[in-house]
Every structure is written in C-alpha cells, then in structure tokens.
Protein backbone atom coordinates (compact mmCIF):
# COMPACT_ATOMS: atom_id res chain seq x y z
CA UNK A 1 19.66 -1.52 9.69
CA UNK A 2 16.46 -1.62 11.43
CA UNK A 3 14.18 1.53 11.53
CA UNK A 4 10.71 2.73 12.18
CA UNK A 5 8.32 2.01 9.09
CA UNK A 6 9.27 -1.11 7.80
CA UNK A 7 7.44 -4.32 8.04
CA UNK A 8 10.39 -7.50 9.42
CA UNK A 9 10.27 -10.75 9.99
CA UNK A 10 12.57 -11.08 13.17
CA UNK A 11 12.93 -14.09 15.74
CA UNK A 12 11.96 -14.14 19.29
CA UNK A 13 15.15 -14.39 21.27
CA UNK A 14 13.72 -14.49 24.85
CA UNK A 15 10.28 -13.35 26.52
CA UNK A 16 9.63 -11.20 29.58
CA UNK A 17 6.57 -10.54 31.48
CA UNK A 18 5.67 -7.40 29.93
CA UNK A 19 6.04 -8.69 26.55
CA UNK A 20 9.27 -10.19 23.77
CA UNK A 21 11.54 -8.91 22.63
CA UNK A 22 13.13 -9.80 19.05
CA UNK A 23 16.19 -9.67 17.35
CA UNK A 24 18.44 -9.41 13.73
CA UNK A 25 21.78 -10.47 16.00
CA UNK A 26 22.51 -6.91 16.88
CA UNK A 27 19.36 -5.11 17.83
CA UNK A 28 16.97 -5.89 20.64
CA UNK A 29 13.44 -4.65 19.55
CA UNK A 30 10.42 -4.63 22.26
CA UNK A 31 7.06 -6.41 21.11
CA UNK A 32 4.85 -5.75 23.79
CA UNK A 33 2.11 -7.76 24.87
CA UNK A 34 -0.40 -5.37 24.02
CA UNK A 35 1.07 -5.32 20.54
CA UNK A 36 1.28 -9.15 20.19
CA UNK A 37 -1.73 -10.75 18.40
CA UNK A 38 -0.72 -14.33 19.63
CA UNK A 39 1.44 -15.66 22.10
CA UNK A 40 4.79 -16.22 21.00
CA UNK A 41 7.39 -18.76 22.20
CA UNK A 42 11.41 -18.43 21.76
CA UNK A 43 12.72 -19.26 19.01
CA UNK A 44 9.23 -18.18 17.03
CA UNK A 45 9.55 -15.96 13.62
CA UNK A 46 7.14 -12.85 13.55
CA UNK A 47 6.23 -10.75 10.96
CA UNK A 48 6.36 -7.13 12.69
CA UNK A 49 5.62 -3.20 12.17
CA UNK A 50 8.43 -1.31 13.46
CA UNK A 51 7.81 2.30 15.18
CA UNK A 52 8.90 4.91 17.62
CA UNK A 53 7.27 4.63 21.31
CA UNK A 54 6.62 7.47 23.45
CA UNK A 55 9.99 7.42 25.00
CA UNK A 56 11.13 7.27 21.50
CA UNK A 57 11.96 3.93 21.51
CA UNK A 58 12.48 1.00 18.11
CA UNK A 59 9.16 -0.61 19.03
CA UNK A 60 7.25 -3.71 17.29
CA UNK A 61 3.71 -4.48 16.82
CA UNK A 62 2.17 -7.44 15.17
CA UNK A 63 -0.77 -4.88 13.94
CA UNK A 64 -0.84 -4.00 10.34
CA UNK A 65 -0.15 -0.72 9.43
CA UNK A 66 -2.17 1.00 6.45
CA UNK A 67 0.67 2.23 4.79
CA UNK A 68 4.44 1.04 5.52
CA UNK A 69 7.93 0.74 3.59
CA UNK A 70 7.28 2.37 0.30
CA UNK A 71 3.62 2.20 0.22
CA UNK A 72 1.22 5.10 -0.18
CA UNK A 73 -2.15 5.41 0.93
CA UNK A 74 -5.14 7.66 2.63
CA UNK A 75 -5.04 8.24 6.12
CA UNK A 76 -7.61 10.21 8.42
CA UNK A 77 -6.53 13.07 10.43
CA UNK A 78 -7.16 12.05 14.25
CA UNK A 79 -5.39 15.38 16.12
CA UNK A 80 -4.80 19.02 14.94
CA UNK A 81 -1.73 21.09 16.55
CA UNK A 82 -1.75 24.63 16.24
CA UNK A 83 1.26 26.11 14.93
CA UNK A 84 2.98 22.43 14.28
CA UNK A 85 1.12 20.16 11.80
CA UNK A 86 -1.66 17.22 12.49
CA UNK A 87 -1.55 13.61 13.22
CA UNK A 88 -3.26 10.96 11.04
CA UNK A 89 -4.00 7.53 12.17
CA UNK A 90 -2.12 4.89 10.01
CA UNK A 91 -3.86 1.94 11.68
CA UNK A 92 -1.47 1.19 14.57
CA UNK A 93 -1.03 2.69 18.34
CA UNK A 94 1.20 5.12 17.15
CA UNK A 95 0.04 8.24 14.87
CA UNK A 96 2.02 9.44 12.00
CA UNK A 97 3.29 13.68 12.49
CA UNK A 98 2.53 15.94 9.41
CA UNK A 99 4.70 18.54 9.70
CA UNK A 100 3.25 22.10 9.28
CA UNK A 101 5.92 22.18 5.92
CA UNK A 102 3.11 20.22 4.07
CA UNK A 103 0.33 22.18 4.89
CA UNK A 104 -1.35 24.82 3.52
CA UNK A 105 0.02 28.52 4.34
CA UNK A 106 -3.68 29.42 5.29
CA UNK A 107 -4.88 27.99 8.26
CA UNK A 108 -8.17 28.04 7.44
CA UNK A 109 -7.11 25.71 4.77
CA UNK A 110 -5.90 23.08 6.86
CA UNK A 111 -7.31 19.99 7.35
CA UNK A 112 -9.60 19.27 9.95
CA UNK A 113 -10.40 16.11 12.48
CA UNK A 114 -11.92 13.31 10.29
CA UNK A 115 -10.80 14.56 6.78
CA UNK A 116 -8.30 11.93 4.89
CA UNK A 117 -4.79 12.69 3.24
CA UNK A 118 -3.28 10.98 0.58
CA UNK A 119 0.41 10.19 2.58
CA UNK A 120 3.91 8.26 2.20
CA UNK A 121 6.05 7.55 4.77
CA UNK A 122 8.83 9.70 5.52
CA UNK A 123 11.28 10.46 8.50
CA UNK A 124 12.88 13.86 9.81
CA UNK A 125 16.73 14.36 11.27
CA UNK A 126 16.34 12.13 13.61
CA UNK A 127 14.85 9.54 12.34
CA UNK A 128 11.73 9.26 13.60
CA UNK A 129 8.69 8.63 11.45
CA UNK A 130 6.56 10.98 9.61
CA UNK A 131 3.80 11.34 7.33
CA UNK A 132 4.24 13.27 3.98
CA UNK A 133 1.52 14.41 1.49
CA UNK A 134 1.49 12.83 -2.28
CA UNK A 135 0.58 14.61 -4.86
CA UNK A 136 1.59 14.30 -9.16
CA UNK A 137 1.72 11.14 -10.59
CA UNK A 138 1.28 8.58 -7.84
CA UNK A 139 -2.28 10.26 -7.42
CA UNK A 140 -2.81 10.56 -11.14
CA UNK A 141 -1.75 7.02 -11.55
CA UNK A 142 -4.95 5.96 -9.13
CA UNK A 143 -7.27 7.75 -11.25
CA UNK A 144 -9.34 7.08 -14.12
CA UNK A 145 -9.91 9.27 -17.58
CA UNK A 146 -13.48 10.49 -17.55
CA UNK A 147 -15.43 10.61 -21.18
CA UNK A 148 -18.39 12.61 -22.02
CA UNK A 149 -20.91 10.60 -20.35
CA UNK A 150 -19.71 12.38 -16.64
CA UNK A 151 -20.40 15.84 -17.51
CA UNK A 152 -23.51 16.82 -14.78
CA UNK A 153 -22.73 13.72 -12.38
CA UNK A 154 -22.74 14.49 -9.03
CA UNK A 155 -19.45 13.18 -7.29
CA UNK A 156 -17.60 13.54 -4.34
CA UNK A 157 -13.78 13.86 -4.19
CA UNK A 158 -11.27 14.31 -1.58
CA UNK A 159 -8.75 17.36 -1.66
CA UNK A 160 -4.44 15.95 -2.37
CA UNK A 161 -3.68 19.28 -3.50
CA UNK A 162 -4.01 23.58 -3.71
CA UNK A 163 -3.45 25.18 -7.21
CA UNK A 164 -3.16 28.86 -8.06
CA UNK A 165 -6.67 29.38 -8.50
CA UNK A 166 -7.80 26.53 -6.94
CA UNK A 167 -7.89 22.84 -5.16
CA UNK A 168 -7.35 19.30 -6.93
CA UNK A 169 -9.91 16.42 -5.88
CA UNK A 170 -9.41 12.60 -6.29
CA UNK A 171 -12.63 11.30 -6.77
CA UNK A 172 -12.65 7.41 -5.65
CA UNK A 173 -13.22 5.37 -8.76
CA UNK A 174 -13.45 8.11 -10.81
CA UNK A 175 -11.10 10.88 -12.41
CA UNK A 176 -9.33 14.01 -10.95
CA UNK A 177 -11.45 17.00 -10.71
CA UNK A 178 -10.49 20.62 -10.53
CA UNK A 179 -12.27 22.82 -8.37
CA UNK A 180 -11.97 26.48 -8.93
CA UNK A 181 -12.01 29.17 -5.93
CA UNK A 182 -15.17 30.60 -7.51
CA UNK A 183 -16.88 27.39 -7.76
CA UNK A 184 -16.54 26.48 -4.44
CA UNK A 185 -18.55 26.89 -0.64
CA UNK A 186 -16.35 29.07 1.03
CA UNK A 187 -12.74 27.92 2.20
CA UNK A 188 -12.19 24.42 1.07
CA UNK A 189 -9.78 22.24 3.46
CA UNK A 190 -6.87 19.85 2.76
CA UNK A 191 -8.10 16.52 2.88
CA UNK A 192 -11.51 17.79 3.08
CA UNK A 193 -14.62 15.56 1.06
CA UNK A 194 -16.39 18.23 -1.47
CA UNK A 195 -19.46 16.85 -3.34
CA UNK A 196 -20.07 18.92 -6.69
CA UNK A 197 -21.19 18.11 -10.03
CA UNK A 198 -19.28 18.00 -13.38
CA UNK A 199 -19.10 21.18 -15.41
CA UNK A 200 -16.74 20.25 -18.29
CA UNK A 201 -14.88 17.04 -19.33
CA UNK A 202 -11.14 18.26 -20.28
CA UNK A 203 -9.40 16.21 -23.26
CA UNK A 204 -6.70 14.88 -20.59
CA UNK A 205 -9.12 12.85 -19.37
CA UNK A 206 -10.01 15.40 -15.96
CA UNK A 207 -13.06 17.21 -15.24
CA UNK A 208 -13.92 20.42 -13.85
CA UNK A 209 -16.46 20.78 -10.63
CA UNK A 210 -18.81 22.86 -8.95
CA UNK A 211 -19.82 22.48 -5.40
CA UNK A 212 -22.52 25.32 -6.01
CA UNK A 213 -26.05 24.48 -6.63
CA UNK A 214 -27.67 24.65 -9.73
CA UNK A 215 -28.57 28.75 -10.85
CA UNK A 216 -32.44 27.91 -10.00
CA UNK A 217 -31.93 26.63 -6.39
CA UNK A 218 -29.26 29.51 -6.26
CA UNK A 219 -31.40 32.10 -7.10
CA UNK A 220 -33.98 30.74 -5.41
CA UNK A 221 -31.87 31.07 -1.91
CA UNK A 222 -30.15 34.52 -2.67
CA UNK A 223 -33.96 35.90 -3.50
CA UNK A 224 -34.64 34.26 0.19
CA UNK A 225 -31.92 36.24 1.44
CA UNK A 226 -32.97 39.58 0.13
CA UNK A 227 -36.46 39.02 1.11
CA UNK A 228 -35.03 38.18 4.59
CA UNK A 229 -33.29 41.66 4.59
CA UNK A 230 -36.35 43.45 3.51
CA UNK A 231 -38.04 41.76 6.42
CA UNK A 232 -36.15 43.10 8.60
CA UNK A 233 -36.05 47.24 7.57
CA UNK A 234 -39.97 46.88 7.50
CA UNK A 235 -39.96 46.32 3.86
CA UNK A 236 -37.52 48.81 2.58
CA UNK A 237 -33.84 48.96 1.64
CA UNK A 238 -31.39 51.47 0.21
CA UNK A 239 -29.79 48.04 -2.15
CA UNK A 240 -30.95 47.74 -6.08
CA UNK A 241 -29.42 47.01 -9.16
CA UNK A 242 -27.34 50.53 -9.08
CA UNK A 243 -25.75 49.49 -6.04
CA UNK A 244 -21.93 48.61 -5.98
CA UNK A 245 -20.67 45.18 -6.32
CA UNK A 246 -18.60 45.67 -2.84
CA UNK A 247 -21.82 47.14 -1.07
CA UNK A 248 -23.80 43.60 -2.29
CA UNK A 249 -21.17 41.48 -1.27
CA UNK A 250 -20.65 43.18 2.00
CA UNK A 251 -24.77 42.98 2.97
CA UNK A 252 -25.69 39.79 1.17
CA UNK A 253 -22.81 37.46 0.31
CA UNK A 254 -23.15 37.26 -2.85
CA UNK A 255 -21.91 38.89 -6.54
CA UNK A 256 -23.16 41.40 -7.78
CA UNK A 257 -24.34 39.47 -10.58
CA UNK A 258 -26.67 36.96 -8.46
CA UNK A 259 -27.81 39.82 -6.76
CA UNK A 260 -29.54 40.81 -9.96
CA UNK A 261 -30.93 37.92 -11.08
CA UNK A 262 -32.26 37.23 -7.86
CA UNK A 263 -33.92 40.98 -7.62
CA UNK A 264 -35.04 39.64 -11.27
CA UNK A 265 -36.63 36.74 -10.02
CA UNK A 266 -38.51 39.01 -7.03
CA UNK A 267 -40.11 41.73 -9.31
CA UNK A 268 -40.81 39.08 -11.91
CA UNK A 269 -43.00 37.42 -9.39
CA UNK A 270 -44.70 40.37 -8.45
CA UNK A 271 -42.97 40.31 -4.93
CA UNK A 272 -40.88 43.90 -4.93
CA UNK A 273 -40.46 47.01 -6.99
CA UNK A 274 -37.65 49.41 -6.93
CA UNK A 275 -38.16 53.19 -6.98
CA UNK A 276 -35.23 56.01 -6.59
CA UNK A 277 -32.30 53.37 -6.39
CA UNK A 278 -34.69 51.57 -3.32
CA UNK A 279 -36.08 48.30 -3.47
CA UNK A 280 -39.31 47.68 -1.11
CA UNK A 281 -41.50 44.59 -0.47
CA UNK A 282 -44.63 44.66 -3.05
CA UNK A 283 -47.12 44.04 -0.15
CA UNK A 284 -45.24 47.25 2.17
CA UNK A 285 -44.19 49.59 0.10
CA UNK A 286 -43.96 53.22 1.20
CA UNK A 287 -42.27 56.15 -0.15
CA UNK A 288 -38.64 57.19 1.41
C-alpha cells in the first residue's frame, strides 16, 4: 500500500502533458512536471517522494525529502498558525503540519519562523502526513558525552525539549545541555538557537548552561540601569538595599540580589550614596 512519506521506485505507465503518472499495478500516482527532475519516457523506473497535494491528492516528486520513511531529522519552521500548530519545511513543495498537541502549552514558548525542530514523520486519521517532535533517546543517541575540558565553553544548542524547571538543548557536535529557567534570557522558544556557556559537567556525560553573561558584564549593565533610573528622577530615588525584592523586580528587572551588588558596585566607585532608605546620584544629591 502506497502512502504519503515513503520514498518508491515505481514505473512510468503513460505520460500526459501536464506531467506522468506512475504505477504499482493498482494505483495511479501523479508526477508532475514541475516535480520531475528529468524527462521521463514510458516504461522508465523512478525513484519518487510520495505526498499529499493541495486537493489532497497521492502525489510524487523526484525531489529529495530531508527526512522520509523512518528517518528523523531537523527541520526549520517556515509558517506559524495561531491556535493550530506550525509548518516546517522538509525540503520538498509540500510542508510538513505540527499539530498544536506537540507544542508547548505556553504560546510564548512556541517556536518561531526560522527556528529548527528535531521531527519524525507521522500521519493523523486520515492519513495525511505530519510532522512529530523527537525527543529521549533518538536525540541522546546523536549526542556526545562532554569531559571536563567543556566547562566555560561557549556553545550554542538548539531547544528538542521543556523540563519542569527548564529546556533541553542539543548542541551540534557536542553534548546535551540543560538550561535552567533562571539561567536563561527571558522566555526561551521550542526550536529556538540559545548560545550560553558551560557551568557544570554532570557525570552522565551532560552539561549545564547559562545564557546570562558573566557577573562583571552583569553588574556592569544592571548598575547602567539604575544609573539610567536615577537619571531620570533628577538624581534621586525612593529604591536601596531595604527595598523589597518584588518592588526591584517590578522597577528594574532584576533580583533583588543583583540589585545589590550592582548598588555595591555604584557607591564603591564613588558614583551614589544612600541616605534614609534613598539612593541619589553622588554628583546631585539633595536632601528629600
């Protein structure tokens, strides 16, 4: 039985103007002349791609696919539909569906035009063809088991996967990384590329990443930031070290904890001073 997905080898049983069509003795299947690499003659054995058309059709192309039969491989995400899933390109005319069912629950999370996904092939009720994430072994089996000599690296990895506390990363050539929600920029997207740089090497051979900067350049842009603030309420602001972690997150997007060392940094450069629960500019100062 013929179906979209897997990659024939099927004869040419008679040729039409708009393209050929082929045969296994029971089922007619349409190669169309924009799908045809070379001109074919009856009688002519072709190696084919079979999919779905628009009118939902057994098609053929003599194109390649990335991924077909039982293969797995990373595809890039070419269309986004709200509410439904996305659409990755798998190298032929027709893109593969990724149902909503595989993606994350948060939409923010989703993946986003030009990120890849680590996909199978799959098909819904009616047999048409699908994408479907991979995740577990076939992804570990790519991968590589990292020794002590990659803790700092710098890497780049891909997100397969979401965790409790966190995302998964296959890092090309290289092992799988674990990126947790407090390490990372923000919210991270399926299929989305994070550099970082190795914290810890785990004894399974994985490694755990950042994808924030080093503390220095940190606390060199969250002292930035609070200057910035203090700029702009002419060198006064009801914010110190007594104020509440929610308050400092709320005004400067950041912990309570950076805030700190970055008001640390300030008055150890001579740049602020705090008075009454009130931190002004050094240069501005003036009693509330």
């Amino acid at each position: 039985m013929l179906k979209p997905g897997m990659m024939v080898t099927l004869p040419v049983v008679r040729v039409a103007a708009f393209g050929y069509f082929l045969s296994n003795g029971t089922e007619d299947i349409l190669l169309h002349n924009r799908e045809a690499t070379t001109t074919l003659m009856p009688e002519d054995e072709v190696t084919v791609f079979l999919y779905h058309d628009h009118d939902n059709r057994l098609s053929a192309t003599m194109v390649e696919p990335i991924i077909k039969n039982d293969e797995i491989g990373w595809l890039t995400v070419v269309g986004v539909k709200p509410h439904h899933g996305v659409f990755v390109h798998n190298g032929v005319s027709r893109d593969l569906f990724v149902s909503i069912d595989e993606l994350p629950t948060e939409r923010e999370a989703w993946p986003a035009v030009g990120d890849r996904l680590f996909c199978s092939l799959t098909w819904d009720k009616k047999g048409r063809l699908m994408g479907r994430l991979v995740k577990g072994a076939p992804v570990m089996s790519q991968a590589i088991s990292a020794d002590e000599t990659w803790l700092g690296r710098e890497v780049t990895g891909t997100i397969y996967h979401f965790l409790e506390e966190g995302a998964a990363l296959f890092i090309e050539d290289g092992p799988i990384a674990f990126l947790h929600r407090d390490e990372a920029l923000g919210m991270p997207r399926l299929g989305q590329a994070i550099t970082g740089r190795v914290q810890f090497v785990r004894e399974d051979g994985r490694v755990n990443v950042t994808a924030r900067p080093l503390r220095t350049e940190q606390q060199k842009t969250d002292a930035n930031r609070i200057l910035h603030v203090l700029q702009e309420r002419s060198g006064r602001m009801p914010y110190g070290d007594k104020s509440t972690p929610d308050v400092i997150v709320s005004r400067f997007q950041m912990s309570k904890s950076a805030f700190k060392r970055a008001l640390g940094k300030l008055m150890k450069e001579g740049k602020i001073e705090q008075r009454d629960g009130w931190t002004y500019l050094r240069d501005s100062s003036t009693k509330k």
